[in-house]
Each structure stands twice: as C-alpha cells, then as structure tokens.
Protein backbone atom coordinates (compact mmCIF):
# COMPACT_ATOMS: atom_id res chain seq x y z
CA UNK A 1 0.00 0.00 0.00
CA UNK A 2 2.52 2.47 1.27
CA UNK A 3 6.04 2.58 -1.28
CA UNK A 4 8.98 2.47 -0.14
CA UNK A 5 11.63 5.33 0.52
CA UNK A 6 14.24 3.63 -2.08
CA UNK A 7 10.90 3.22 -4.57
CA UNK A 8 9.91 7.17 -4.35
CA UNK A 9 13.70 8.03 -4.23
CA UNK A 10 13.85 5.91 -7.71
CA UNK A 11 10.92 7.43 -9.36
CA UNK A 12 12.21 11.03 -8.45
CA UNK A 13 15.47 10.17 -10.02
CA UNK A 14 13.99 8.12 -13.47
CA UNK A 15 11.90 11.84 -13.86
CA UNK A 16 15.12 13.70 -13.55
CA UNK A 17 16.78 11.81 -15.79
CA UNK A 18 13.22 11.60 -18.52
CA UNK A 19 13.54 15.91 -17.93
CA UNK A 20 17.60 16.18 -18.42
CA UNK A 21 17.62 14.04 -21.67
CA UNK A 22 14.37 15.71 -23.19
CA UNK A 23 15.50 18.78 -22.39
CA UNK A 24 18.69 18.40 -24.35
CA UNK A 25 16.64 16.56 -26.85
CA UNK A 26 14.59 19.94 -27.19
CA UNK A 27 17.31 22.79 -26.78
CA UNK A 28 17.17 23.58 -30.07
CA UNK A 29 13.71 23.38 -31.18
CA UNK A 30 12.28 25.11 -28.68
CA UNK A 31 14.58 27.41 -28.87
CA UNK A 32 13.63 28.26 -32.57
CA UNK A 33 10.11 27.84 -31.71
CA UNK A 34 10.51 30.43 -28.36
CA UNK A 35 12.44 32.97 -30.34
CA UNK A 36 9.94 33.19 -33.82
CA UNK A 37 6.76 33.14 -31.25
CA UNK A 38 7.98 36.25 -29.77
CA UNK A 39 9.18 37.93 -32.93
CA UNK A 40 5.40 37.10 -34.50
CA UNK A 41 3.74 38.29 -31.68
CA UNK A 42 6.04 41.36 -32.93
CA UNK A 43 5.19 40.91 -36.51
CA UNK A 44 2.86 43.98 -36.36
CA UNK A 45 4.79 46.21 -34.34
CA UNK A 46 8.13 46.30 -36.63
CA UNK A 47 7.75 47.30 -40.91
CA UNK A 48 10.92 44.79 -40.79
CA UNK A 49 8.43 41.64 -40.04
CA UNK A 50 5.73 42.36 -41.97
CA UNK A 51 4.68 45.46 -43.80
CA UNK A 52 1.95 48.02 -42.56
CA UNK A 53 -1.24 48.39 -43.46
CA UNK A 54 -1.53 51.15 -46.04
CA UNK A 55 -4.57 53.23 -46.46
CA UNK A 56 -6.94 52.57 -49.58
CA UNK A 57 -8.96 55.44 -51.32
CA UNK A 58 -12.30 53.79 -49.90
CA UNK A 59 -13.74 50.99 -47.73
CA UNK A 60 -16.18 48.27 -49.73
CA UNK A 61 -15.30 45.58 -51.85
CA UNK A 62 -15.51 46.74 -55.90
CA UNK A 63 -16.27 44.35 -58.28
CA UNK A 64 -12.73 44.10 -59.61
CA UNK A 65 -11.70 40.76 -61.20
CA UNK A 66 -8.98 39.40 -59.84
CA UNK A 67 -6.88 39.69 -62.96
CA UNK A 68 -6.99 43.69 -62.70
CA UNK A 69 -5.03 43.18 -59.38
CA UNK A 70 -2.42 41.52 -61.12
CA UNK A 71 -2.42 43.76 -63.82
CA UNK A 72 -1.57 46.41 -61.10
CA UNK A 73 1.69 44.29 -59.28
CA UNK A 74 2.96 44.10 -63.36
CA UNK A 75 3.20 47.48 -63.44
CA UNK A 76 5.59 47.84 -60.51
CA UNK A 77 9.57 47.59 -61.62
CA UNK A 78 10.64 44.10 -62.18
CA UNK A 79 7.33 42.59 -61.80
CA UNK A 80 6.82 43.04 -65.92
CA UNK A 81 6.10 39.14 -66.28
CA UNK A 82 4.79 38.37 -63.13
CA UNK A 83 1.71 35.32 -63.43
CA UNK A 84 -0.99 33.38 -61.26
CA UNK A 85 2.31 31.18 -60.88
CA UNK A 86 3.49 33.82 -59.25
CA UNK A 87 1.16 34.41 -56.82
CA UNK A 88 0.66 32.94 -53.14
CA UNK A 89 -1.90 34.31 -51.92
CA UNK A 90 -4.45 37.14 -52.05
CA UNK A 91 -5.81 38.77 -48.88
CA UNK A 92 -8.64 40.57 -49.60
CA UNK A 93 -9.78 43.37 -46.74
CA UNK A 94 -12.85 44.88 -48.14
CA UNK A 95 -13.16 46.70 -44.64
CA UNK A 96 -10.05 48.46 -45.53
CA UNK A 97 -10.78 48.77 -49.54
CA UNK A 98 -7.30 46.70 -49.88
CA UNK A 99 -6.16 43.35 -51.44
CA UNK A 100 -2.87 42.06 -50.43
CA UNK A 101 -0.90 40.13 -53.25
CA UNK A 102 1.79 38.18 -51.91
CA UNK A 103 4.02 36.57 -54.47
CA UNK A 104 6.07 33.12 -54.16
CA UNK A 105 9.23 34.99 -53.02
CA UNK A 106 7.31 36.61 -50.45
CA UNK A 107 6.86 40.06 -51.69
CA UNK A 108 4.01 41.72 -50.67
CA UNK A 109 1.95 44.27 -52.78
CA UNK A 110 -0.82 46.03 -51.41
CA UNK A 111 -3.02 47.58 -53.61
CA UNK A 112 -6.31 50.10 -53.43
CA UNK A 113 -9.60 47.97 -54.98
CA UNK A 114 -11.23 51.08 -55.76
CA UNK A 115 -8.72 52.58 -58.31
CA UNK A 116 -6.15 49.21 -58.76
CA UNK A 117 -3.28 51.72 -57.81
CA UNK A 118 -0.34 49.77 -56.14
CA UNK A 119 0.05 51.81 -52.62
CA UNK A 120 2.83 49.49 -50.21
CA UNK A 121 5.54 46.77 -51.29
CA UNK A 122 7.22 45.21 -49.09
CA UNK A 123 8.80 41.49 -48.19
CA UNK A 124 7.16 39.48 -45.66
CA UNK A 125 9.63 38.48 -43.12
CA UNK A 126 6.75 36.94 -41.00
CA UNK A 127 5.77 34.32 -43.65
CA UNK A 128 9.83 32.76 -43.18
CA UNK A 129 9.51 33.51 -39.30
CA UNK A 130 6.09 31.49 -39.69
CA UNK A 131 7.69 28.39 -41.38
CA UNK A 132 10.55 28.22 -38.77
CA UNK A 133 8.42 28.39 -36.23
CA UNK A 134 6.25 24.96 -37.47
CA UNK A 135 9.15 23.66 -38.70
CA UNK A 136 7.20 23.81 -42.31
CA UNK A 137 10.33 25.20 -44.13
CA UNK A 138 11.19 20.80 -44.27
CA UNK A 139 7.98 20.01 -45.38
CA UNK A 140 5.31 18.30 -44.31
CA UNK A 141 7.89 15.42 -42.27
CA UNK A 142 9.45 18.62 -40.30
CA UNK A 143 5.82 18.78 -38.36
CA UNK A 144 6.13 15.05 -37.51
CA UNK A 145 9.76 14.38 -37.05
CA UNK A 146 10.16 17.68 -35.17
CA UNK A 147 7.50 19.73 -34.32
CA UNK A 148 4.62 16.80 -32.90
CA UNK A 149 7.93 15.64 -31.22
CA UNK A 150 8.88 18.74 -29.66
CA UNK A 151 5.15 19.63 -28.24
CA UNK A 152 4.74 16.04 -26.61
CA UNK A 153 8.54 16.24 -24.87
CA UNK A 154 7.33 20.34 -23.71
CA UNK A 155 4.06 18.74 -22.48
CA UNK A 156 5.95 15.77 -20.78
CA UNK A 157 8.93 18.32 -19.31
CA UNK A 158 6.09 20.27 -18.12
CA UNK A 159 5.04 17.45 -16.18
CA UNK A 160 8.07 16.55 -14.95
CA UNK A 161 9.62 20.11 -14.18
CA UNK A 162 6.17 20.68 -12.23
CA UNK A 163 6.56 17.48 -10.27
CA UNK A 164 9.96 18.31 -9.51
CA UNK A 165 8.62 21.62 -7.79
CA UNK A 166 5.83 20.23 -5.82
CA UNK A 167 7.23 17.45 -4.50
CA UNK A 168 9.62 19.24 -2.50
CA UNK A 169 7.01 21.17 -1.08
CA UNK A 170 4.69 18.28 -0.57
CA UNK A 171 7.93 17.18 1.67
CA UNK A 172 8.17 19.80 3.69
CA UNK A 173 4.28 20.45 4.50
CA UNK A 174 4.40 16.55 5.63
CA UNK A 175 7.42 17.08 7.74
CA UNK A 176 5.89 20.24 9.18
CA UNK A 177 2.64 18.82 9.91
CA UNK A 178 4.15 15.87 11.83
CA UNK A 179 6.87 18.17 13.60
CA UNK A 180 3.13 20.07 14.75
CA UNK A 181 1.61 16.78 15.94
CA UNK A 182 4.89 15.19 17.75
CA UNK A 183 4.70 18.88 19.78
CA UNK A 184 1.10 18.43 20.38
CA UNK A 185 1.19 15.50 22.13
C-alpha cells in the first residue's frame, strides 16, 4: 500500500533523468520555436516583419476581377512578367478597400480595390519567421519528425519540471505537519 523510501527516491530520479535528456533533446527546437513566437507576436509592431497596413482610397469591396489586381503588381519595376504562378496568396480586406498580393518569393503588394493603384511593397519576413516556427520550411515530415515531437517532450517536461517543484514542497508540509503533531502531544 505504502512505497517504499528507495521506490519514491527511484521514481524522483527516473523523472530527472526523462527531464535532463528531453530537455537536451529539445534545446534547439524550442529554442527556434521560443524565439519566432515572440518575434510574430512582434510581426505587427516592426515594418521589418511584416509590412503596414496602407490606407486605400475607400472601404467596400468593388467588383474588380482578380486579374486587374495583377495587372496592377505588373506594373511595378521588375514585376513586368509576373503570373498566377506567381502568386501565393491574395488577402482581400474589403473593410479596408485593400487586397494584399503576396508573391512566391514573399513580396508583398498592397493595392487600393477602388482605383487598382499599387500603394505598399514590401517582403514578408513573418511568412519565413512562420515556417521556422512549425518547422514547415522541411515540409510536411518537419511537423512530424520535429514539431509533434517537440510539443509532446514540452508537455511531458512540463510534467516533470512541475513534479519536480511540488514534490519538495509536498515534503516539507508533511514534515511540518508531523513536527506540529509530535509537539502536540
């Protein structure tokens, strides 16, 4: 019923050692994964992450095939040939009269839907922050081999790292509690 001192001193050490050796299995992923979460959760405060906003002539949605957008990035230097092969992504705002083209090489051109006029480039440094963070930037096995991984040893350090600080003070509230009682009586 009750274990043994040399059975609880053997399952504190078999955690330590499950925490030291995930721990140096995660160093560096969770180091890449600590240091792109805080830089996105930054993405909207620097122009270096991701471009700003710009301001459109008008709010609403236009109907303006999607082709006329293009038409509008081919205008911009270098961009002469640019194709649907070319393009990402579009993120349409229609609250903020703006459609976001973001090419394959992770430019980003922002242009007004009202008059097709090309108002913000910029390069997405958020997007490559993004795919080191999940790990995406090896494909699809980088979210299994490394980032599934990496989540189940965080949840399992968790539990071992918050083990490791209550038990101590499990310890101590026992020993004080019969220290109290042996005076009592």
């Amino acid at each position: 019923m009750f274990r043994s001192a040399m059975e609880k001193k053997s399952m504190g050490r078999t955690l330590r050692l499950v925490h030291y050796w995930l721990t140096a299995f995660t160093l560096v992923t969770v180091a890449m994964v600590a240091v792109t979460g805080v830089l996105l959760s930054l993405k909207k405060d620097f122009d270096v992450l991701q471009p700003p906003s710009a301001e459109a002539s008008a709010p609403g949605l236009p109907a303006t095939p999607l082709d006329r957008l293009l038409a509008a990035v081919a205008t911009q230097p270098g961009r002469g040939k640019v194709g649907w092969r070319d393009v990402d992504r579009i993120d349409v705002r229609p609250r903020d009269g703006l459609a976001k083209l973001i090419l394959n090489d992770r430019t980003e051109y922002q242009v007004d839907l009202h008059t097709l006029e090309v108002l913000q480039t910029g390069y997405r440094t958020s997007d490559f922050l993004e795919t080191l963070h999940d790990f995406s930037f090896l494909g699809d096995w980088g979210k299994y081999v490394l980032s599934l991984p990496t989540g189940i040893a965080l949840l399992v350090l968790w539990g071992t790292g918050a083990y490791m600080f209550i038990k101590p003070l499990l310890v101590k509230r026992r020993k004080r509690r019969a220290r109290a009682l042996a005076a009592s009586t």
